[in-house]
PDB file of N, CA and C in Angstrom:
ATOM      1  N   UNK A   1      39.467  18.910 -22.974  1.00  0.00           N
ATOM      2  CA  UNK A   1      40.310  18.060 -22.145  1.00  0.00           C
ATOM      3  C   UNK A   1      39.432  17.132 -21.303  1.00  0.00           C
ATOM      4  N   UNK A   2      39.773  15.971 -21.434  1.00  0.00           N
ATOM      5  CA  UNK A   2      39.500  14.971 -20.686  1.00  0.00           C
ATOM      6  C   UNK A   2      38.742  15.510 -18.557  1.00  0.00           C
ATOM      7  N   UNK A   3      38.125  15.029 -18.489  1.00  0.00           N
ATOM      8  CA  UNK A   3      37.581  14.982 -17.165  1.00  0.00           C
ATOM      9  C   UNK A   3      38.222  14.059 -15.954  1.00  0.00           C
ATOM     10  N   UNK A   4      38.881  14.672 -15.073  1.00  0.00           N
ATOM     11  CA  UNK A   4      39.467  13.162 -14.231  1.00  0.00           C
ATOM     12  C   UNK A   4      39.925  13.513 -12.662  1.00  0.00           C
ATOM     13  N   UNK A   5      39.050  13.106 -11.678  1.00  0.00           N
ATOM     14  CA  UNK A   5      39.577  13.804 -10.308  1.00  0.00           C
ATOM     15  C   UNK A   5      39.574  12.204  -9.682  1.00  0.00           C
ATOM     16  N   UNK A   6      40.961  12.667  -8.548  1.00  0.00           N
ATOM     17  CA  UNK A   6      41.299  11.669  -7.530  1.00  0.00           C
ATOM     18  C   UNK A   6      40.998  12.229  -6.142  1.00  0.00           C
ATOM     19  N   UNK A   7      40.314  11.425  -5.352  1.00  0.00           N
ATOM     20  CA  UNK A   7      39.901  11.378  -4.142  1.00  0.00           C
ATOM     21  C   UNK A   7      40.762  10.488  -3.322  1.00  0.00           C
ATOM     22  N   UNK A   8      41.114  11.247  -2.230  1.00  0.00           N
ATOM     23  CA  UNK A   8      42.447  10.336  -0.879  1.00  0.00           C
ATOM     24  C   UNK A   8      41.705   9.880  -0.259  1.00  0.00           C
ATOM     25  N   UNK A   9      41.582   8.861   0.490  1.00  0.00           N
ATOM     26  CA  UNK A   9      41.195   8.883   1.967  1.00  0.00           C
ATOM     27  C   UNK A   9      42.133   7.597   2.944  1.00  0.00           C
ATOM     28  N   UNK A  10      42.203   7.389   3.993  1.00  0.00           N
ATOM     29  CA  UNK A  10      42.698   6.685   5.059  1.00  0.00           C
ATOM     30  C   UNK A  10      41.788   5.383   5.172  1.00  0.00           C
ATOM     31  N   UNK A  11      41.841   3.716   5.506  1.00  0.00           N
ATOM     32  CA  UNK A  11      40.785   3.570   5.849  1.00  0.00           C
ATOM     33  C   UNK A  11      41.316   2.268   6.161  1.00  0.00           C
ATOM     34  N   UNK A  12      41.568   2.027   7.479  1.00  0.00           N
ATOM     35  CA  UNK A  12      41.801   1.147   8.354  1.00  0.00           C
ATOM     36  C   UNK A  12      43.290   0.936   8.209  1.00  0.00           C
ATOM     37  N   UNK A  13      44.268   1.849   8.125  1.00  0.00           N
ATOM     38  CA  UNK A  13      46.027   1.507   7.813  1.00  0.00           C
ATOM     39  C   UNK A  13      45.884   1.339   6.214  1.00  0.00           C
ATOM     40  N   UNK A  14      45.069   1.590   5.251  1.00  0.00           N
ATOM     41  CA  UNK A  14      45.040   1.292   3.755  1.00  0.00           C
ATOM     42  C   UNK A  14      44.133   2.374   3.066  1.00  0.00           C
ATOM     43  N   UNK A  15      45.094   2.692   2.677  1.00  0.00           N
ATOM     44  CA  UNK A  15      45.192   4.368   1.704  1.00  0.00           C
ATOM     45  C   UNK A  15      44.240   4.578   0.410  1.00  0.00           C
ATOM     46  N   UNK A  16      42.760   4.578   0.241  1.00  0.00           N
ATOM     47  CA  UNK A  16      42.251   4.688  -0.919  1.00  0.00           C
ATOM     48  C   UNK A  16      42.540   5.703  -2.015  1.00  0.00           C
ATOM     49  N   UNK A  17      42.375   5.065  -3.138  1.00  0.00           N
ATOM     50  CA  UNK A  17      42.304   6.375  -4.402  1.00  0.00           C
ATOM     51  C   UNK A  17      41.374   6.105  -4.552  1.00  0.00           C
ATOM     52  N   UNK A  18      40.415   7.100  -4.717  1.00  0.00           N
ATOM     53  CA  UNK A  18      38.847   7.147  -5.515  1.00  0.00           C
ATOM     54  C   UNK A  18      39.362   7.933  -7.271  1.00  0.00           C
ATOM     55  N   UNK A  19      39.197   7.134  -7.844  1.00  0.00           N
ATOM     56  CA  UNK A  19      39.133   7.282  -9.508  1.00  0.00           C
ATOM     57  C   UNK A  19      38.012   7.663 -10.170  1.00  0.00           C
ATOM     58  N   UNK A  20      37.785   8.761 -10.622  1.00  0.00           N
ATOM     59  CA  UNK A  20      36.701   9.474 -11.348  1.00  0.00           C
ATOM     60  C   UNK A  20      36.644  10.029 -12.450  1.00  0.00           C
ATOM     61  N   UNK A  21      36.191   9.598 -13.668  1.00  0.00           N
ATOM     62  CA  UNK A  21      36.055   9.995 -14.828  1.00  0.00           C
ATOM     63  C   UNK A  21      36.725   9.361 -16.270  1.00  0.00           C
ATOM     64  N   UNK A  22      37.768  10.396 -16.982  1.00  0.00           N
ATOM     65  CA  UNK A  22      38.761   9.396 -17.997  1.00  0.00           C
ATOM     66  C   UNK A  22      39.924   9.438 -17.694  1.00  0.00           C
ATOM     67  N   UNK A  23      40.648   7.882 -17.540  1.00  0.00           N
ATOM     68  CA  UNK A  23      42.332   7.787 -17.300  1.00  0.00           C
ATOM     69  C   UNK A  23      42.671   7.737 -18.373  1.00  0.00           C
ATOM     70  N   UNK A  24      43.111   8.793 -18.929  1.00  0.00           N
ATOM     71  CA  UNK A  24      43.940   8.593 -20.559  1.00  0.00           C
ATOM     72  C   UNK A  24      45.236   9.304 -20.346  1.00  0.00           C
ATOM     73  N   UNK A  25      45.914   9.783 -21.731  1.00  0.00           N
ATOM     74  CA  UNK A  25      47.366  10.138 -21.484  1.00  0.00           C
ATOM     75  C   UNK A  25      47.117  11.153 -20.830  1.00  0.00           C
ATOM     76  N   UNK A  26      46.487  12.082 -21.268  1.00  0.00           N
ATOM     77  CA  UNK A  26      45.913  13.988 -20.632  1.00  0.00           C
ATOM     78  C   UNK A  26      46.131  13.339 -19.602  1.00  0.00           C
ATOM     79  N   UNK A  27      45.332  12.676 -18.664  1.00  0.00           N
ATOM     80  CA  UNK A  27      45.451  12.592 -17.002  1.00  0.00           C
ATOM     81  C   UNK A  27      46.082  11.754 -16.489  1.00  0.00           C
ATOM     82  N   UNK A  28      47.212  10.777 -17.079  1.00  0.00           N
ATOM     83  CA  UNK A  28      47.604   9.502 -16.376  1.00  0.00           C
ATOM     84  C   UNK A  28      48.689  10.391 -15.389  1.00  0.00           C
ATOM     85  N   UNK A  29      49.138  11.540 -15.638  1.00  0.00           N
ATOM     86  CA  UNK A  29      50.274  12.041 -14.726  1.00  0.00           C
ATOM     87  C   UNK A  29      49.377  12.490 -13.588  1.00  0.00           C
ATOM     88  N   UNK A  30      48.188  12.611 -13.199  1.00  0.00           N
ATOM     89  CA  UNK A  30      47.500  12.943 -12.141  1.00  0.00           C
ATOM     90  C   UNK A  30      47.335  11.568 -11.252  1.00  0.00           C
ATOM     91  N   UNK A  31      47.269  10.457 -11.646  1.00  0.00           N
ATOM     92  CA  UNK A  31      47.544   9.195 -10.713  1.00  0.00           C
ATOM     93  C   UNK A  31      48.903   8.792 -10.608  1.00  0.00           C
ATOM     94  N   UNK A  32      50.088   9.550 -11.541  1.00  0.00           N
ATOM     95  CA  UNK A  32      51.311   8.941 -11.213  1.00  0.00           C
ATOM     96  C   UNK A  32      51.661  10.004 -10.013  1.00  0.00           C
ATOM     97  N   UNK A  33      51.443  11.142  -9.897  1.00  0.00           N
ATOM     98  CA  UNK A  33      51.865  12.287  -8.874  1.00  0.00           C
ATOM     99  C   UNK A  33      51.030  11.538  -7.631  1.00  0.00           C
ATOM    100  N   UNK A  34      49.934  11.020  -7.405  1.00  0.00           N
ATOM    101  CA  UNK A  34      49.583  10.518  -6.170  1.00  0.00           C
ATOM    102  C   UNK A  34      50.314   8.801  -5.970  1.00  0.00           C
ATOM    103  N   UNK A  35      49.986   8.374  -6.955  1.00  0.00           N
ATOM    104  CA  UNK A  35      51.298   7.191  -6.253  1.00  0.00           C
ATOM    105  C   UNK A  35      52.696   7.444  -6.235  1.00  0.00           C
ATOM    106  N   UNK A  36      53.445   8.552  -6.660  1.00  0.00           N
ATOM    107  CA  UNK A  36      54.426   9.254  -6.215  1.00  0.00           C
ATOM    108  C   UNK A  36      54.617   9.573  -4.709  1.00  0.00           C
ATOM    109  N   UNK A  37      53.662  10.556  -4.520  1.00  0.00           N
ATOM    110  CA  UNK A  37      53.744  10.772  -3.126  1.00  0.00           C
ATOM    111  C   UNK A  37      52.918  10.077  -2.247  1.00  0.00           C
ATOM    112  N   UNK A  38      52.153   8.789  -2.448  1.00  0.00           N
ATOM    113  CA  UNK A  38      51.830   7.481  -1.735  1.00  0.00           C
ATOM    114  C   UNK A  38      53.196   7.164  -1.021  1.00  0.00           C
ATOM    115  N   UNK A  39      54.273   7.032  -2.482  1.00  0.00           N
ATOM    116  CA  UNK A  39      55.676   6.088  -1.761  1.00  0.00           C
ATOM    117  C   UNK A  39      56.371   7.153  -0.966  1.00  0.00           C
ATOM    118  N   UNK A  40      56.285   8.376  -1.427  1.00  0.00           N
ATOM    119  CA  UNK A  40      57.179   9.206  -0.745  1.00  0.00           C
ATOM    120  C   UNK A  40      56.998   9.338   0.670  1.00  0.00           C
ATOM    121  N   UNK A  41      55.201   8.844   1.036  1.00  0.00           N
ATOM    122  CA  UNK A  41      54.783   8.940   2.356  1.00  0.00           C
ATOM    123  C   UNK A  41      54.595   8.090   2.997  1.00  0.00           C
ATOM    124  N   UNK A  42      55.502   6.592   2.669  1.00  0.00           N
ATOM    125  CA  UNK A  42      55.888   5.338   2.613  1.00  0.00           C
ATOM    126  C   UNK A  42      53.951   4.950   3.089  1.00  0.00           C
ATOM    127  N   UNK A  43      53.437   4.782   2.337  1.00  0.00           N
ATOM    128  CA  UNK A  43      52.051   4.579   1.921  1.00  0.00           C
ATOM    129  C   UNK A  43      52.066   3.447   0.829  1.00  0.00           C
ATOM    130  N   UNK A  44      52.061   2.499   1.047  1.00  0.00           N
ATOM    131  CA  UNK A  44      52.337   0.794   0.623  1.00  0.00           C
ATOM    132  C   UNK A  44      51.084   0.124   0.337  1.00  0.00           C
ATOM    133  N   UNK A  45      50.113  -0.196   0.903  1.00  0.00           N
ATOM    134  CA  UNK A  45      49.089  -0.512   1.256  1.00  0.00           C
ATOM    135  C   UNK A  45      48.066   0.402   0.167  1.00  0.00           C
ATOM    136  N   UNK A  46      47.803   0.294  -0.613  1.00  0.00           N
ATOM    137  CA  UNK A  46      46.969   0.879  -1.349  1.00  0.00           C
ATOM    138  C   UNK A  46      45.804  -0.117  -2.316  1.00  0.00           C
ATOM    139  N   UNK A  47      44.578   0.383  -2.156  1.00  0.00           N
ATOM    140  CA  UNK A  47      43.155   0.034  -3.014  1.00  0.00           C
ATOM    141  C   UNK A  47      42.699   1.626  -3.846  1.00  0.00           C
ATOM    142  N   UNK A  48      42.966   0.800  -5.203  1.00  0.00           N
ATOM    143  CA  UNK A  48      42.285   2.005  -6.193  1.00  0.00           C
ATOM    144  C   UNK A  48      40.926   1.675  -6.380  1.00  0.00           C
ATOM    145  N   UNK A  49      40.031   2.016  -6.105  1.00  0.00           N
ATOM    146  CA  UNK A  49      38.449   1.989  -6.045  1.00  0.00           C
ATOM    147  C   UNK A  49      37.861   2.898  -7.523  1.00  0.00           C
ATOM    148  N   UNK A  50      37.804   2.147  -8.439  1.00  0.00           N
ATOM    149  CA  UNK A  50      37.354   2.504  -9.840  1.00  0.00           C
ATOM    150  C   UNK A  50      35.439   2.531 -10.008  1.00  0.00           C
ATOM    151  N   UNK A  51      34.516   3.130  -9.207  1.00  0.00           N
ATOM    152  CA  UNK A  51      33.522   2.750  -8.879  1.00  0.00           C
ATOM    153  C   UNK A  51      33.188   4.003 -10.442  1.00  0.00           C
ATOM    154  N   UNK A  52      33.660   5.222 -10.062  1.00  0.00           N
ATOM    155  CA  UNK A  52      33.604   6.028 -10.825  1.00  0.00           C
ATOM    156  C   UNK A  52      34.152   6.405 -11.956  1.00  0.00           C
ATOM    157  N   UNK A  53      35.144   5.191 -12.228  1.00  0.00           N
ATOM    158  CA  UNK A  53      35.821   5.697 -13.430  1.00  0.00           C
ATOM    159  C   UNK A  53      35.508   5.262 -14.941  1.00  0.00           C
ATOM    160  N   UNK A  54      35.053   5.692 -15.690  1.00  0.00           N
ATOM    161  CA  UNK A  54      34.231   5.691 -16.672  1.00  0.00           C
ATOM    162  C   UNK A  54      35.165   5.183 -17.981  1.00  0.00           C
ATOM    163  N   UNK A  55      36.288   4.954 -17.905  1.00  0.00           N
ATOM    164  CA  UNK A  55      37.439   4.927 -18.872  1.00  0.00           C
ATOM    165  C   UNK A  55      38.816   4.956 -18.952  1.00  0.00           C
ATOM    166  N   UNK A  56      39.229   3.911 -19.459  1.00  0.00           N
ATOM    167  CA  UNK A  56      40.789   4.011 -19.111  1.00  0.00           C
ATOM    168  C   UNK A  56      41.741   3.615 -20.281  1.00  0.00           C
ATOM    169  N   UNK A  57      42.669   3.991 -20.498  1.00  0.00           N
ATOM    170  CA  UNK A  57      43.262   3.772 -22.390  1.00  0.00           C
ATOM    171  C   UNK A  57      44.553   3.286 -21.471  1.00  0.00           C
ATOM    172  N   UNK A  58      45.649   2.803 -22.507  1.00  0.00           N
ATOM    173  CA  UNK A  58      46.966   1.840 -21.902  1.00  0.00           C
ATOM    174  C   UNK A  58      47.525   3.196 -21.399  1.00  0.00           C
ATOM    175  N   UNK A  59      47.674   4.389 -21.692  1.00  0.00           N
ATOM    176  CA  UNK A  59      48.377   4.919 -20.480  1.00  0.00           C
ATOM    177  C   UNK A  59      47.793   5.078 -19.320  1.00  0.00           C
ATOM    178  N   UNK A  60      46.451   5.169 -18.963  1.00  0.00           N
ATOM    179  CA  UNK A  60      46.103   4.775 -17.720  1.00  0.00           C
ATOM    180  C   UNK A  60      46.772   3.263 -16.984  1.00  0.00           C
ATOM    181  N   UNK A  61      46.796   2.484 -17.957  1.00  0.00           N
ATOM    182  CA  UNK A  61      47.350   0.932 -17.297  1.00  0.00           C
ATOM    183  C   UNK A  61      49.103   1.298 -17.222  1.00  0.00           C
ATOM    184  N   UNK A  62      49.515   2.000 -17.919  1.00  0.00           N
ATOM    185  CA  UNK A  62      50.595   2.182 -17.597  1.00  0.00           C
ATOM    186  C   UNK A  62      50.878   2.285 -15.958  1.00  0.00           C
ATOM    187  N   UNK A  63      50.443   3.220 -15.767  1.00  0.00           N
ATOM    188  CA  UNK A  63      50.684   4.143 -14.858  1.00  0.00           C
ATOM    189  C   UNK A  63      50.816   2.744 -13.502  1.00  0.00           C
ATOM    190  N   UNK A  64      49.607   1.999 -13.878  1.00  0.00           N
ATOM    191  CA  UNK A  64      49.641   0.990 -12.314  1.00  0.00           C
ATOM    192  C   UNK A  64      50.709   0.068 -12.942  1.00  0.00           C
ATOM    193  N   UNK A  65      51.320  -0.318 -13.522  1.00  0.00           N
ATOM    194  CA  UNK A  65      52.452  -1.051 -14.287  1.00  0.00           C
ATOM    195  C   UNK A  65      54.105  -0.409 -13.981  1.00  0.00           C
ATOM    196  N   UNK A  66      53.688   0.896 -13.326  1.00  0.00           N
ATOM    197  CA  UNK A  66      54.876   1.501 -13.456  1.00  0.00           C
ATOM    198  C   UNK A  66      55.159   1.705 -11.887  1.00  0.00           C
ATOM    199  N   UNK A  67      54.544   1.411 -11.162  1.00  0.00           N
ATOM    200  CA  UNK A  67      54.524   1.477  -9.618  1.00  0.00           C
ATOM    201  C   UNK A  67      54.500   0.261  -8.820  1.00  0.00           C
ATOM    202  N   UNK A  68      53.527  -0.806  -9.213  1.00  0.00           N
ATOM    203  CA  UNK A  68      53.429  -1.619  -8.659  1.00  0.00           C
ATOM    204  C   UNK A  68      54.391  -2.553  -8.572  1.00  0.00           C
ATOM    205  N   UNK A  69      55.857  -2.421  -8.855  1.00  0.00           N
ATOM    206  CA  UNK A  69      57.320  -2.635  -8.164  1.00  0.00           C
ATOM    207  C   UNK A  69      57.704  -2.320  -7.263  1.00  0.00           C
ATOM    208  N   UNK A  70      57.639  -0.857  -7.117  1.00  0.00           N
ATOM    209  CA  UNK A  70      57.953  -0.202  -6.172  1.00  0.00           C
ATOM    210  C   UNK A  70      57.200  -0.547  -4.729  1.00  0.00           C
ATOM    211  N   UNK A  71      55.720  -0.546  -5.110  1.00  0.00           N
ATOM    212  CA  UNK A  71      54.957  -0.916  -4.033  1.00  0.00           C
ATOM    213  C   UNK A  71      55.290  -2.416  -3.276  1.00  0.00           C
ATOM    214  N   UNK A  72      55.570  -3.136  -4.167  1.00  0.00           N
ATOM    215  CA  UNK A  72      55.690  -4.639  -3.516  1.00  0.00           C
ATOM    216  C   UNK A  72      57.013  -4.814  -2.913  1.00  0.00           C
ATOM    217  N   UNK A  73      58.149  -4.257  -3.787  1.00  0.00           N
ATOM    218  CA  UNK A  73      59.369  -4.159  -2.888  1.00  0.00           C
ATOM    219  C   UNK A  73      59.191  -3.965  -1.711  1.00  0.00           C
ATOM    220  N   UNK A  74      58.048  -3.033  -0.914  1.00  0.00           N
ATOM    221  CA  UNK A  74      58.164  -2.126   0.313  1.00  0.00           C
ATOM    222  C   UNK A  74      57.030  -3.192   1.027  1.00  0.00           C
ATOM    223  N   UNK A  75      56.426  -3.795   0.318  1.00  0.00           N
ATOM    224  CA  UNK A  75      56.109  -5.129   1.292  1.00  0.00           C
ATOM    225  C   UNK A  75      54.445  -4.860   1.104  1.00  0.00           C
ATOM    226  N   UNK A  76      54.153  -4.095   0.212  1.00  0.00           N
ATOM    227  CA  UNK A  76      52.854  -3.789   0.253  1.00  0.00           C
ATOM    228  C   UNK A  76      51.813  -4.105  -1.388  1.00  0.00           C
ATOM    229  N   UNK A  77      50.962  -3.837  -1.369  1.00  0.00           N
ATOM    230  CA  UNK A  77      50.396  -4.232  -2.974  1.00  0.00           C
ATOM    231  C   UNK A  77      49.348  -2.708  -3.204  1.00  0.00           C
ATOM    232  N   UNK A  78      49.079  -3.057  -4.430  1.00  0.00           N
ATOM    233  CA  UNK A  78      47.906  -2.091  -4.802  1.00  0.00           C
ATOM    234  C   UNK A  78      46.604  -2.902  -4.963  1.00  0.00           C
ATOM    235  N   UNK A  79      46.050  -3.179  -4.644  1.00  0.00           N
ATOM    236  CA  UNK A  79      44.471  -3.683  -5.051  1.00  0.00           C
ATOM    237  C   UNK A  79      43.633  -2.755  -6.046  1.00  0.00           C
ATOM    238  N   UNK A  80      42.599  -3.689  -6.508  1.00  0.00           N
ATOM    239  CA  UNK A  80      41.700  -2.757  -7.138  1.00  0.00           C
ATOM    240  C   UNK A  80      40.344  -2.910  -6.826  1.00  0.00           C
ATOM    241  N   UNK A  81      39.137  -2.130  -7.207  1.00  0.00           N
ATOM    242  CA  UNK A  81      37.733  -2.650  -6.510  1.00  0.00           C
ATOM    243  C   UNK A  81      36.766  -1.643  -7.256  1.00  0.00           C
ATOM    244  N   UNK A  82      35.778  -2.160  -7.391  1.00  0.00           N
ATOM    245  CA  UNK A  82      34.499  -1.510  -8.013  1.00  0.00           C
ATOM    246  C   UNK A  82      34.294  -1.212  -8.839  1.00  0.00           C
ATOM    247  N   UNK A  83      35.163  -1.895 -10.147  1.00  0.00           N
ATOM    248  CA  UNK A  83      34.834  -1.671 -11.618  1.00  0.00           C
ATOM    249  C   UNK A  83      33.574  -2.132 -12.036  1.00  0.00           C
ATOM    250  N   UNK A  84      33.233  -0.935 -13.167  1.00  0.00           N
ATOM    251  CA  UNK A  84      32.350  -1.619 -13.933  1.00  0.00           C
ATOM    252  C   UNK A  84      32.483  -2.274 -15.266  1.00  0.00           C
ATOM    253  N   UNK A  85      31.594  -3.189 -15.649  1.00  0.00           N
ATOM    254  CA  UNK A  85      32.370  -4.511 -16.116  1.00  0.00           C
ATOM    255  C   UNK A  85      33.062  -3.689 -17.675  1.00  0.00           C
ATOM    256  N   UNK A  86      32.637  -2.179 -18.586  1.00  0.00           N
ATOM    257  CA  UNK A  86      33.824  -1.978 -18.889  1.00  0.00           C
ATOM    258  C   UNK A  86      34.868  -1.752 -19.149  1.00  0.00           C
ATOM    259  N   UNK A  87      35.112  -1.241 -17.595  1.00  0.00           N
ATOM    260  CA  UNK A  87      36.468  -0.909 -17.280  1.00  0.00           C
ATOM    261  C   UNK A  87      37.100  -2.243 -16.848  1.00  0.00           C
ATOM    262  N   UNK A  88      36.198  -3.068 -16.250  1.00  0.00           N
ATOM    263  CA  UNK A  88      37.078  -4.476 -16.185  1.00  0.00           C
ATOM    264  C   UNK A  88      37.495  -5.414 -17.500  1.00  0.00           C
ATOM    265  N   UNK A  89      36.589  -4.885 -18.581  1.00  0.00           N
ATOM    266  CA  UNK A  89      37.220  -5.687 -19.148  1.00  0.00           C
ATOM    267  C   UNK A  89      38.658  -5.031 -19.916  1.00  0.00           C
ATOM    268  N   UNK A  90      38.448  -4.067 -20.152  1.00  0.00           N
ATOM    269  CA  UNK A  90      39.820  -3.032 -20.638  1.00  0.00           C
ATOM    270  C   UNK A  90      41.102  -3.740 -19.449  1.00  0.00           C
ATOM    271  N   UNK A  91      40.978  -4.134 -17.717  1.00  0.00           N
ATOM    272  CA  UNK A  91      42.047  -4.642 -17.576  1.00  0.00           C
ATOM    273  C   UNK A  91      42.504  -6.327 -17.786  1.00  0.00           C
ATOM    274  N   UNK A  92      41.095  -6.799 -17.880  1.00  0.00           N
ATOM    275  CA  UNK A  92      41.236  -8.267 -18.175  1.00  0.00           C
ATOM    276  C   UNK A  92      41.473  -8.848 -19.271  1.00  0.00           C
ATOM    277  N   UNK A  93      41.157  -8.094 -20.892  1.00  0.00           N
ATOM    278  CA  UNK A  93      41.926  -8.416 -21.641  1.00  0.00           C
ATOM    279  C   UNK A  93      43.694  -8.038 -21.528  1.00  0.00           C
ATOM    280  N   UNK A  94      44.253  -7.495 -20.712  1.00  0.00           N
ATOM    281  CA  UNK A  94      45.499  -7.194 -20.701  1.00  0.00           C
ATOM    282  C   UNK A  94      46.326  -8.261 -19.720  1.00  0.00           C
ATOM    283  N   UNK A  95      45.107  -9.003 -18.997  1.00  0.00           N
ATOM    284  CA  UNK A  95      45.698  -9.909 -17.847  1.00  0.00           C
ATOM    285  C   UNK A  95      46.356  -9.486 -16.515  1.00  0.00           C
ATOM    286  N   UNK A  96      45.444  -8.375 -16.498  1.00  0.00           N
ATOM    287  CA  UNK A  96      45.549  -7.496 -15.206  1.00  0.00           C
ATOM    288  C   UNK A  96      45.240  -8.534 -13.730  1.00  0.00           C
ATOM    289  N   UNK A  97      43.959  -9.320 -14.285  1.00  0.00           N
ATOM    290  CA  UNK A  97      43.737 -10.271 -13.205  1.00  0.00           C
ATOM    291  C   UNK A  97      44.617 -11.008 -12.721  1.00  0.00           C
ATOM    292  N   UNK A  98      45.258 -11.247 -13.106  1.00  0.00           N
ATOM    293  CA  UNK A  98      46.882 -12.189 -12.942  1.00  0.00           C
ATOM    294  C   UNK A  98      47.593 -11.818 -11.916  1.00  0.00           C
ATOM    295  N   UNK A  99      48.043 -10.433 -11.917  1.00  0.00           N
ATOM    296  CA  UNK A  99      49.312  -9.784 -11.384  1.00  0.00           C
ATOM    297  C   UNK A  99      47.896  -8.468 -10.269  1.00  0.00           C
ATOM    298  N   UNK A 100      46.980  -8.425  -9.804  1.00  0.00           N
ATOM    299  CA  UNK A 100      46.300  -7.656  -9.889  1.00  0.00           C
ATOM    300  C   UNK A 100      45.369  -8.516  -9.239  1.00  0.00           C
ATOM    301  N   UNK A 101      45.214  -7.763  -7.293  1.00  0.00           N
ATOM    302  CA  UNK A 101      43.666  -8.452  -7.272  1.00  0.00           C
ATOM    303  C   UNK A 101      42.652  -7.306  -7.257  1.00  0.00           C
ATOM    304  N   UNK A 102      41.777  -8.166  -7.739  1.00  0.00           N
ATOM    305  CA  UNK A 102      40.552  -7.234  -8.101  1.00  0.00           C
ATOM    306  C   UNK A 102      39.149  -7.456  -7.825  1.00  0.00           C
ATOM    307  N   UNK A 103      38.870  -7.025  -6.500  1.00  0.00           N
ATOM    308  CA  UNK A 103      37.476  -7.058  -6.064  1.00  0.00           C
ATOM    309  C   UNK A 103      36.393  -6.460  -6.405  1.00  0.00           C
ATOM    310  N   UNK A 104      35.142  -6.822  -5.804  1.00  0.00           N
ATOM    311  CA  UNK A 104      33.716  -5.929  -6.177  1.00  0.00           C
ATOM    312  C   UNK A 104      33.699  -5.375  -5.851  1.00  0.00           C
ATOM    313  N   UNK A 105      33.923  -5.147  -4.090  1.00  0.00           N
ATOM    314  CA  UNK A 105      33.777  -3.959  -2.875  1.00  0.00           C
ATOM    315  C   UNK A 105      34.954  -3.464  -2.664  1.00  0.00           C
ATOM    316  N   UNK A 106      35.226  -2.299  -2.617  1.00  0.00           N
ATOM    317  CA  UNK A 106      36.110  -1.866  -1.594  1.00  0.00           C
ATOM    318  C   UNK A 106      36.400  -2.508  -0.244  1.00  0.00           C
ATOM    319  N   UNK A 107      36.120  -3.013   0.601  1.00  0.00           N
ATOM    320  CA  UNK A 107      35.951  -3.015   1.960  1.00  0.00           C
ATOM    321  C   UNK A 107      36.567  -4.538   1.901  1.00  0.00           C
ATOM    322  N   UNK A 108      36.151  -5.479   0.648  1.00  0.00           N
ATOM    323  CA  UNK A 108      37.088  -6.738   0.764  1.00  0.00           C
ATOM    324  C   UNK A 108      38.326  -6.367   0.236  1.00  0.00           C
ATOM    325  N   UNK A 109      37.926  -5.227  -0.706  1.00  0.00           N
ATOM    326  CA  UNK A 109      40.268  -4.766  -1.019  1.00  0.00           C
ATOM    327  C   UNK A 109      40.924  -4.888   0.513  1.00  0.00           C
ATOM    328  N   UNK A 110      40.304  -3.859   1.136  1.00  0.00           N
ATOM    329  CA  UNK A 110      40.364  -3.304   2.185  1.00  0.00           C
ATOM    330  C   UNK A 110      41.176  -4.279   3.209  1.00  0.00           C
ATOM    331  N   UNK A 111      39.892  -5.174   3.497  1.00  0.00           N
ATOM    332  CA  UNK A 111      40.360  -6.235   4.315  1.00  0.00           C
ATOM    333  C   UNK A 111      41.276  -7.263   4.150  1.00  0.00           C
ATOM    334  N   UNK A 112      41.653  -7.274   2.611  1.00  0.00           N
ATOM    335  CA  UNK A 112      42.818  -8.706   2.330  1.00  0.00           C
ATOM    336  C   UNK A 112      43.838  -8.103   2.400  1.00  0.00           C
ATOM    337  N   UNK A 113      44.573  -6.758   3.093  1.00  0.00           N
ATOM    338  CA  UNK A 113      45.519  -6.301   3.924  1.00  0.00           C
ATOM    339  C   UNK A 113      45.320  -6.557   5.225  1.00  0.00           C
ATOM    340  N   UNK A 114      44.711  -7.213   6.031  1.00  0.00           N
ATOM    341  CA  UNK A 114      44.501  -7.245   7.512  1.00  0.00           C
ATOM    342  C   UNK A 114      43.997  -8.597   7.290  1.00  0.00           C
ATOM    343  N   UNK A 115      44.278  -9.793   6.884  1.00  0.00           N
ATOM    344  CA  UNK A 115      43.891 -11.850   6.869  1.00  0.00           C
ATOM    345  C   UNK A 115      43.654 -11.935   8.126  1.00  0.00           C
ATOM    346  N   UNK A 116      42.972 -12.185   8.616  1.00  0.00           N
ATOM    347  CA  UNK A 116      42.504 -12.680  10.115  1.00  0.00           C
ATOM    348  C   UNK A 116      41.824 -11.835  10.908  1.00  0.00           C
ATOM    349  N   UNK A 117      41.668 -10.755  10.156  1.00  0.00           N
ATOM    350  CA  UNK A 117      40.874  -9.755  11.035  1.00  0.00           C
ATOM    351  C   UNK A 117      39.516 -10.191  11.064  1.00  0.00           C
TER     352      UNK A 117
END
């Protein structure tokens, strides 16, 4: 079985996921149960930080495809940050960049929830 742990943390009013290892079908229900209870904990504001994640197949893309309605309804977005280039390209051939911002650092996800800070 596939390898795949999520890390929480808080970080300035904006809720990180740390992504580690392979997002495939085996584990895509382990990032849908935390953006589950993201919304349940009206937790809007979210940066997935892919620094560590080594792999991702379309049910991993599912999974941010299947939330990121929910999230924007509530006035908030998901960002993304710290891919390596190929996990970026697995979302940029799909045109993730489009609908999807996607930084280098964490800390600029971070901050394009707080413009003027």
């Amino acid at each position: 079985m596939s390898e795949f742990k999520i890390a929480q943390r808080e970080k300035d009013a904006v809720h990180v996921l740390e992504l580690k290892g392979y997002l495939d079908a085996h584990t895509a229900p382990a990032l849908e149960e935390a953006f589950q209870t993201l919304l349940k904990n009206q937790r809007f504001n979210i940066v997935v930080n892919c620094k560590d994640l080594s792999y991702i197949s379309s049910a991993g893309l599912g999974v941010f495809m299947a939330y990121i309605e929910d999230v924007r309804k509530n006035n908030g977005d998901i960002k993304l940050s710290n891919m390596s280039p190929k996990v970026f390209n697995v979302f940029d051939l799909l045109g993730f960049p489009l609908l999807y911002e996607i930084t280098k650092e964490e800390q600029d996800a971070v901050k394009k929830f707080h413009p003027g800070k």
